[in-house]
PDB file of N, CA and C in Angstrom:
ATOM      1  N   UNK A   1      78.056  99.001 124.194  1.00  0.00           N
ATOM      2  CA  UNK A   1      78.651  98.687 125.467  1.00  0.00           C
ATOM      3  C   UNK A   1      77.974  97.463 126.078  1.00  0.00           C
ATOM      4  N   UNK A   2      79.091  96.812 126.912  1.00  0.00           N
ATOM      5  CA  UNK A   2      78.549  95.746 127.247  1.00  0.00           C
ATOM      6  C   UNK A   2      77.463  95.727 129.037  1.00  0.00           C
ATOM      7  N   UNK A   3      76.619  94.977 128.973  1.00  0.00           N
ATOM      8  CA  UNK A   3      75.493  94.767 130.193  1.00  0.00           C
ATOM      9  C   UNK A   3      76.214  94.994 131.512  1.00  0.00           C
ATOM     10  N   UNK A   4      76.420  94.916 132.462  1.00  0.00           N
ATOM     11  CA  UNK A   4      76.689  94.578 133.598  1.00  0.00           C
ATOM     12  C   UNK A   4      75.978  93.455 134.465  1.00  0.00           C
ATOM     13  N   UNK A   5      76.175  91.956 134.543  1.00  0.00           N
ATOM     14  CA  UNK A   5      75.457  91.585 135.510  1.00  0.00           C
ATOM     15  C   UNK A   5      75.463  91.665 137.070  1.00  0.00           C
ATOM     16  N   UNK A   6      74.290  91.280 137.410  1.00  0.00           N
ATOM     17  CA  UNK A   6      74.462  91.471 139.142  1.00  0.00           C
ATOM     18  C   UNK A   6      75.701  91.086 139.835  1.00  0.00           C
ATOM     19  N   UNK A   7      75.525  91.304 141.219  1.00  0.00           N
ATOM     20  CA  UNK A   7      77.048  91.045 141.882  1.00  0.00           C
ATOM     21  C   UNK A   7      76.754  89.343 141.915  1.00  0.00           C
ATOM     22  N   UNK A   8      77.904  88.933 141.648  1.00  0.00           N
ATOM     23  CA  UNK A   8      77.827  87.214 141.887  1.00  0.00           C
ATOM     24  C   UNK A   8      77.721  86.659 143.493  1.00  0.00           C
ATOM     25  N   UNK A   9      77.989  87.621 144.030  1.00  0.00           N
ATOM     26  CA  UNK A   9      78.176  87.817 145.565  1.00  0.00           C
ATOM     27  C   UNK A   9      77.046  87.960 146.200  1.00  0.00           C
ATOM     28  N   UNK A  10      76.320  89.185 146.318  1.00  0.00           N
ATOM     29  CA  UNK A  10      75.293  89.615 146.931  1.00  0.00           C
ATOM     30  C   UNK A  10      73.855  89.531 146.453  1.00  0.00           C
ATOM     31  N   UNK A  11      74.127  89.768 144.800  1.00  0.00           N
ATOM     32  CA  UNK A  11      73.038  89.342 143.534  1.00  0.00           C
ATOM     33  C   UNK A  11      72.804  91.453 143.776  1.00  0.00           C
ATOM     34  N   UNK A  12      73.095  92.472 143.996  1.00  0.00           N
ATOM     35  CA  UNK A  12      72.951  93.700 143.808  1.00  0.00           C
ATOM     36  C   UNK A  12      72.905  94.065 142.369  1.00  0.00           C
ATOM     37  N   UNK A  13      71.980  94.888 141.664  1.00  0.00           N
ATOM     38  CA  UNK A  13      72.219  95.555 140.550  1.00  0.00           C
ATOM     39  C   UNK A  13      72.950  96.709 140.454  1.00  0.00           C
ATOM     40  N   UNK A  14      73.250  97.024 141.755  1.00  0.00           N
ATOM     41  CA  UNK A  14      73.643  98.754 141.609  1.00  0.00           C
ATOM     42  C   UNK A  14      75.529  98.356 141.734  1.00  0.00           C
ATOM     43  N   UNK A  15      75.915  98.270 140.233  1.00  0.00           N
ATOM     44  CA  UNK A  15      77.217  97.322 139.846  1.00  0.00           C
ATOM     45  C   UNK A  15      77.487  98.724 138.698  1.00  0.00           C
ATOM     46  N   UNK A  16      79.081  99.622 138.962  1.00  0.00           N
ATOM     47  CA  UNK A  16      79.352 100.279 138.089  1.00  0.00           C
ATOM     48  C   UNK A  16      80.708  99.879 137.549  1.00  0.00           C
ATOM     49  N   UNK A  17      81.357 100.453 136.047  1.00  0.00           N
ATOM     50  CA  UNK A  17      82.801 100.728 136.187  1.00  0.00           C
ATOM     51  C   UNK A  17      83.627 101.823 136.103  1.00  0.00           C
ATOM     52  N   UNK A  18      84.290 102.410 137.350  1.00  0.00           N
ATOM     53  CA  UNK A  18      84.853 103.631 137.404  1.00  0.00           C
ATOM     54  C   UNK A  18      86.244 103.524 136.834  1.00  0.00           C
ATOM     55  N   UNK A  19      86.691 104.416 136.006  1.00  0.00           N
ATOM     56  CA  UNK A  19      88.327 104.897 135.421  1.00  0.00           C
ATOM     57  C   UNK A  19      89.008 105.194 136.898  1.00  0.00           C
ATOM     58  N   UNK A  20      89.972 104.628 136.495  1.00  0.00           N
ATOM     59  CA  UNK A  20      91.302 104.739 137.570  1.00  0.00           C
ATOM     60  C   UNK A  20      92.480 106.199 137.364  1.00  0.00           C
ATOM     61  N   UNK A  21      92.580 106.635 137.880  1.00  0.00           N
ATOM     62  CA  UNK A  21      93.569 107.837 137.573  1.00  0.00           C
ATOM     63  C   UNK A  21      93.439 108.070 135.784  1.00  0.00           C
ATOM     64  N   UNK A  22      92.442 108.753 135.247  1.00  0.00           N
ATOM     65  CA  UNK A  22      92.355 108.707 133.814  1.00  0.00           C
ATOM     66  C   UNK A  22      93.450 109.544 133.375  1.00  0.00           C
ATOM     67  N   UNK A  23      94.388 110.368 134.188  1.00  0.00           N
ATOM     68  CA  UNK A  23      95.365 110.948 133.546  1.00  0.00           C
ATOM     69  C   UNK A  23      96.762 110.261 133.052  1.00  0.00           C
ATOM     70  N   UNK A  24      96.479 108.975 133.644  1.00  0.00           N
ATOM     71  CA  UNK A  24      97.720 108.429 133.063  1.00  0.00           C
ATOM     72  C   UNK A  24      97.230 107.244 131.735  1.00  0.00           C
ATOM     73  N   UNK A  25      98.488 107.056 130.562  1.00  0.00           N
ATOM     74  CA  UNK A  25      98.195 107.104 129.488  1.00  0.00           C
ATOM     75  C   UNK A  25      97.383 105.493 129.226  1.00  0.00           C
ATOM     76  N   UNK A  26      97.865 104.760 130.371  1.00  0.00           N
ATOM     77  CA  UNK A  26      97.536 103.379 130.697  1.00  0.00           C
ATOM     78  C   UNK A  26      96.197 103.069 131.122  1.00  0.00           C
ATOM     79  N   UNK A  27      95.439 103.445 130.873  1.00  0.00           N
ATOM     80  CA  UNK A  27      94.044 103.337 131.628  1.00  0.00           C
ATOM     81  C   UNK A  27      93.840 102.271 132.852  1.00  0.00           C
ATOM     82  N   UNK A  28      93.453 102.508 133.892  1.00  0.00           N
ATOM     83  CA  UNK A  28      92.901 101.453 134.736  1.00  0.00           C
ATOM     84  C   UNK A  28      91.171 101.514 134.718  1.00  0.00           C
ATOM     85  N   UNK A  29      90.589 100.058 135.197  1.00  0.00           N
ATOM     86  CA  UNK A  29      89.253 100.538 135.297  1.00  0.00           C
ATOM     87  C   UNK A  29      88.643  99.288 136.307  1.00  0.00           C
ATOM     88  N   UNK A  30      87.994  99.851 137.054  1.00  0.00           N
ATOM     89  CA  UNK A  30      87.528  98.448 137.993  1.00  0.00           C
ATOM     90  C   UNK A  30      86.073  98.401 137.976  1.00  0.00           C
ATOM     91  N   UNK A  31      85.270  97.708 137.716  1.00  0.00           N
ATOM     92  CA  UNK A  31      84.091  97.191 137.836  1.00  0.00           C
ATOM     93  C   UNK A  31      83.811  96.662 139.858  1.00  0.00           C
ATOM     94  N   UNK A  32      82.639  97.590 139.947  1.00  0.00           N
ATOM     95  CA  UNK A  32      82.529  97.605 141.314  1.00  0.00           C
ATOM     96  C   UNK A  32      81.099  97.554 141.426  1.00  0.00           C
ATOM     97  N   UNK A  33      81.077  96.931 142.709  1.00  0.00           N
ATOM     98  CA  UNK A  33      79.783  96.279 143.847  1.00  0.00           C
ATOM     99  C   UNK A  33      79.406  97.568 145.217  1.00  0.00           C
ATOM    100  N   UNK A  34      78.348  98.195 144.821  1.00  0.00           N
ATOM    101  CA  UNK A  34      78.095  99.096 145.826  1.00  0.00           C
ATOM    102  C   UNK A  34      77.374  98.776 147.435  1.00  0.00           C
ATOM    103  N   UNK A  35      77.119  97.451 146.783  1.00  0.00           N
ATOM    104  CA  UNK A  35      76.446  97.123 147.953  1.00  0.00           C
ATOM    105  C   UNK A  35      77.197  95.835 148.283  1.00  0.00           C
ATOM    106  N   UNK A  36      78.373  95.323 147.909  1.00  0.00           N
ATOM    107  CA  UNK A  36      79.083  94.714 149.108  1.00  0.00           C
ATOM    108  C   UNK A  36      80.693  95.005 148.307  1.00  0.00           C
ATOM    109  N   UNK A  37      81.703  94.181 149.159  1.00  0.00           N
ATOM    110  CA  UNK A  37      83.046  94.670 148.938  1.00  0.00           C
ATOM    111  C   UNK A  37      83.385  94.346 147.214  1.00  0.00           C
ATOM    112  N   UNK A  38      83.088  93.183 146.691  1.00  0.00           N
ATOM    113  CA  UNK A  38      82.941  93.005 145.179  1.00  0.00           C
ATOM    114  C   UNK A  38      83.719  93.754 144.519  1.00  0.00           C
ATOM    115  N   UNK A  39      84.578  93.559 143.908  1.00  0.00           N
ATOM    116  CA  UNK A  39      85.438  94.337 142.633  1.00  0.00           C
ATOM    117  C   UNK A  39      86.133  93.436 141.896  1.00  0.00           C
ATOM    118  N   UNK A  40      86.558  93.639 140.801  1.00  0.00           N
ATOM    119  CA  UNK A  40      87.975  93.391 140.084  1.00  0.00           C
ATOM    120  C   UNK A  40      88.585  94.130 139.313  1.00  0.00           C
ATOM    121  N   UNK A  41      89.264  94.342 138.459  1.00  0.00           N
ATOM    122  CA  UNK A  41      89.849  95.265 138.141  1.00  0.00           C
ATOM    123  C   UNK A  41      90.494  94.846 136.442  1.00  0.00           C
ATOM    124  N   UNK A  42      90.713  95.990 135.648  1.00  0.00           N
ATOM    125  CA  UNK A  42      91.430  95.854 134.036  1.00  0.00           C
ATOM    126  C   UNK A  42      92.058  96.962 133.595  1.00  0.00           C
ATOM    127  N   UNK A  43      92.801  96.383 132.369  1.00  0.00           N
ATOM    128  CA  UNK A  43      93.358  97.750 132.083  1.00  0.00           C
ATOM    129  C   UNK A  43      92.321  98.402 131.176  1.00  0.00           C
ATOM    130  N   UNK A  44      91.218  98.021 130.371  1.00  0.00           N
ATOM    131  CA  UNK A  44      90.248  98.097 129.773  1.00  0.00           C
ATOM    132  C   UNK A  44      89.267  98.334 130.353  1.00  0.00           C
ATOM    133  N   UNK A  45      88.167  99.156 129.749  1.00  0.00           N
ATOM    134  CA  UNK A  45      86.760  98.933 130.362  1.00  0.00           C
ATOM    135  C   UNK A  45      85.810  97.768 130.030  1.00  0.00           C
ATOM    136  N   UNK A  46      85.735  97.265 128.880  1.00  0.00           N
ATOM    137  CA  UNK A  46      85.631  96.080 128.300  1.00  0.00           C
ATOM    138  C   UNK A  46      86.154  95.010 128.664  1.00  0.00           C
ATOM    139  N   UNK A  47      87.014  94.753 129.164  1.00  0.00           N
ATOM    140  CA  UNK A  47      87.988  93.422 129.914  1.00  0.00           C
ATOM    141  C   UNK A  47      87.403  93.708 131.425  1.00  0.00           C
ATOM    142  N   UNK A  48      87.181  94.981 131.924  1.00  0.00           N
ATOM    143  CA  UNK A  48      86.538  95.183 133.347  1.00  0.00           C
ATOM    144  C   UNK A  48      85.070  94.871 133.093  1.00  0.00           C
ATOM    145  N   UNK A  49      84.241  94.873 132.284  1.00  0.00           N
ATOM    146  CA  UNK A  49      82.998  94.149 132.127  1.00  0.00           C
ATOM    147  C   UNK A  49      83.446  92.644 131.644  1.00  0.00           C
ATOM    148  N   UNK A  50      83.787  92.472 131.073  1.00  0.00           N
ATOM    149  CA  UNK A  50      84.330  90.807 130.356  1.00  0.00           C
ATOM    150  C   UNK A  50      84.232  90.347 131.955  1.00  0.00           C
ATOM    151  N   UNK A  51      85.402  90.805 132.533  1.00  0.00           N
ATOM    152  CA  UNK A  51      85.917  89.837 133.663  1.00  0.00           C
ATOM    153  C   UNK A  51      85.067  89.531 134.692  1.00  0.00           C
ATOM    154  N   UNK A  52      83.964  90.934 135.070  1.00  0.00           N
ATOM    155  CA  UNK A  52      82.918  91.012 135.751  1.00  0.00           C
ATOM    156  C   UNK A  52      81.803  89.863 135.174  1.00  0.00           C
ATOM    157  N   UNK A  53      81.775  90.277 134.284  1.00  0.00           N
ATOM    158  CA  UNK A  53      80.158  89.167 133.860  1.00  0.00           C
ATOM    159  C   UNK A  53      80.552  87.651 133.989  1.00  0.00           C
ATOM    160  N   UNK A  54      82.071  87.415 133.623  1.00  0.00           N
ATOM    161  CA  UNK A  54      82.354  85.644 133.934  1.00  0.00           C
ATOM    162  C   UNK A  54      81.957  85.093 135.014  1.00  0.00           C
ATOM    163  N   UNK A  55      81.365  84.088 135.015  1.00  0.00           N
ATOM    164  CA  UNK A  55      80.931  83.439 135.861  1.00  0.00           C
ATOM    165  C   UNK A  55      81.290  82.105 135.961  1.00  0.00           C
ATOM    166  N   UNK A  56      81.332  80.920 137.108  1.00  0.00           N
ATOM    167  CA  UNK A  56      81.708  79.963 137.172  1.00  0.00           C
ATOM    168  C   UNK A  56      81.352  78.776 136.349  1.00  0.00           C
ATOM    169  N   UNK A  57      82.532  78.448 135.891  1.00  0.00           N
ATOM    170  CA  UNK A  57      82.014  77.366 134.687  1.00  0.00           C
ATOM    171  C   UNK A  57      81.649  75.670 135.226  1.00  0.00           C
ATOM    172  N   UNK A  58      82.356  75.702 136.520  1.00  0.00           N
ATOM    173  CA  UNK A  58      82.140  74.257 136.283  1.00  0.00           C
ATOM    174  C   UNK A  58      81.408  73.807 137.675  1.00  0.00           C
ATOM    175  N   UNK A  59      80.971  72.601 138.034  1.00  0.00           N
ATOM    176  CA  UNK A  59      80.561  72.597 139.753  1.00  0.00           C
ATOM    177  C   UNK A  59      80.967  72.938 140.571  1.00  0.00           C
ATOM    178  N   UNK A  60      82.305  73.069 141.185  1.00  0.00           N
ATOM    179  CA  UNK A  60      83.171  73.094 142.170  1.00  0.00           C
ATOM    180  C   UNK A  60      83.224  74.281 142.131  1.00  0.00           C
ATOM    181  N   UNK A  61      83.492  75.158 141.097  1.00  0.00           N
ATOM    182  CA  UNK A  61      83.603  76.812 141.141  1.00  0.00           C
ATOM    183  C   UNK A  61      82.235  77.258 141.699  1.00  0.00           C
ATOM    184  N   UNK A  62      80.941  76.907 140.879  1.00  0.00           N
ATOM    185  CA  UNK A  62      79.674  77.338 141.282  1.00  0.00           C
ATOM    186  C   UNK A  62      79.196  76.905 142.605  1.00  0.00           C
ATOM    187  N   UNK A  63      80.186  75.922 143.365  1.00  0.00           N
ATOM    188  CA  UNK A  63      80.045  75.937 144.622  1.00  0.00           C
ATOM    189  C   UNK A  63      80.739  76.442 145.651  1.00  0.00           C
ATOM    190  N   UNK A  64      81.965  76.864 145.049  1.00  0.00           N
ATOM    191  CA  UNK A  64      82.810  77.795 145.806  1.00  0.00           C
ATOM    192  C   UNK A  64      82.349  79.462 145.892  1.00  0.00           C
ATOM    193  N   UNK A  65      81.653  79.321 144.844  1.00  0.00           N
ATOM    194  CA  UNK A  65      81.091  81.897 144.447  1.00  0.00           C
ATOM    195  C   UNK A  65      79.648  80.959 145.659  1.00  0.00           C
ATOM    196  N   UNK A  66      79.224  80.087 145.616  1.00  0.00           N
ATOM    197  CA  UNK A  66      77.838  80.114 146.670  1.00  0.00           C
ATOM    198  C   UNK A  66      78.481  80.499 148.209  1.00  0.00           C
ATOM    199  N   UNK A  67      79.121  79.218 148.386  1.00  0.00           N
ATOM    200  CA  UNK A  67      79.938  79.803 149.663  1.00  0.00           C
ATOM    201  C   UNK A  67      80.416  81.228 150.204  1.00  0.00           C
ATOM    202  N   UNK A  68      81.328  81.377 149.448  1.00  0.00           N
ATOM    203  CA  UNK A  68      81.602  83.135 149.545  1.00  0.00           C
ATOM    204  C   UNK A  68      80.422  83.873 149.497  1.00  0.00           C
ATOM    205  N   UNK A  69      79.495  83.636 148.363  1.00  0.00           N
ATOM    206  CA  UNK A  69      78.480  84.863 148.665  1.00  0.00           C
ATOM    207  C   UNK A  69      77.465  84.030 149.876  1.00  0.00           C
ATOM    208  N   UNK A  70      77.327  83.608 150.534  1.00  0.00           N
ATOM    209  CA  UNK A  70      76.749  83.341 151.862  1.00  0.00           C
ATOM    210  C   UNK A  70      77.568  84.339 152.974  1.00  0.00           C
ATOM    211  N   UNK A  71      78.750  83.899 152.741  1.00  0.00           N
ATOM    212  CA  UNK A  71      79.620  84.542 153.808  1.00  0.00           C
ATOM    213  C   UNK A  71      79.759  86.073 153.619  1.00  0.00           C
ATOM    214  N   UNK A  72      79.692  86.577 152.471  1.00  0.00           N
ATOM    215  CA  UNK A  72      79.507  87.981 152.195  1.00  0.00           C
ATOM    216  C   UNK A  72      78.203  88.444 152.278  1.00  0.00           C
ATOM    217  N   UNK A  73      77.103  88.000 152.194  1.00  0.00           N
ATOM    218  CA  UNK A  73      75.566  88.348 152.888  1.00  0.00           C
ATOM    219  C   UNK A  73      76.106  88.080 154.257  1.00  0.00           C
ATOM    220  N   UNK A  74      76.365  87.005 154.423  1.00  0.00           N
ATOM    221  CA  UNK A  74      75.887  87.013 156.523  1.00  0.00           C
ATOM    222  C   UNK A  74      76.724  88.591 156.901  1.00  0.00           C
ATOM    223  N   UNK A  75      77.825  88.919 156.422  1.00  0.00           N
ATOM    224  CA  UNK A  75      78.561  89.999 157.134  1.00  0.00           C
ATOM    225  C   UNK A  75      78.211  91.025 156.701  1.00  0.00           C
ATOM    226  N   UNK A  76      77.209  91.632 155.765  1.00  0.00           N
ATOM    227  CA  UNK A  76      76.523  92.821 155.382  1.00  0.00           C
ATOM    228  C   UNK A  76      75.466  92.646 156.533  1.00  0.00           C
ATOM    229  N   UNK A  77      74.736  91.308 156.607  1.00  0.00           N
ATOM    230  CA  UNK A  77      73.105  91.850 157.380  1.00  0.00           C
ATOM    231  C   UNK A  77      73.715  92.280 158.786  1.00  0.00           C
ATOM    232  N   UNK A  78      74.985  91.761 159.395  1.00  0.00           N
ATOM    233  CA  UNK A  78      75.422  92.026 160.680  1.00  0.00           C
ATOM    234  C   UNK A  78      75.295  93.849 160.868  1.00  0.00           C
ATOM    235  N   UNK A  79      75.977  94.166 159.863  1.00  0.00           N
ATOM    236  CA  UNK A  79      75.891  96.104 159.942  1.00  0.00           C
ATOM    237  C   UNK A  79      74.560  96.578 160.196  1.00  0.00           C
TER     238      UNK A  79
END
């Protein structure tokens, strides 16, 4: 099985992936951030880690996940 890295957001380790209604034949599965809003989602658990661990490839992206995760810290320390 594959690693989980931290939230790209908050930098949290405590990052799981829970099954979505496992009774239906389609699996859902979302890779989730316990310590801020953070998710995405697959029909796989493997594509829900894949998609989770990607990270920004180029400058403009790696300056756009900084932004957001500023703005997603400032509104956690407010609580």
């Amino acid at each position: 099985m594959n690693v989980l890295k931290p939230c790209p957001f908050c930098g949290s380790k405590d990052v799981e992936v829970v099954e979505l209604m496992p009774a239906i034949p389609s699996h859902s599965f979302m890779t989730v951030c316990s310590k801020c809003p953070a998710s995405i989602g697959a029909k796989t658990e493997d594509e829900a880690i894949n998609l989770w661990n990607k990270r920004a490839g180029n400058e403009d992206e790696r300056r756009i996940t900084k932004i957001l995760a500023a703005g997603i810290r400032k509104r956690i320390c407010k609580h």
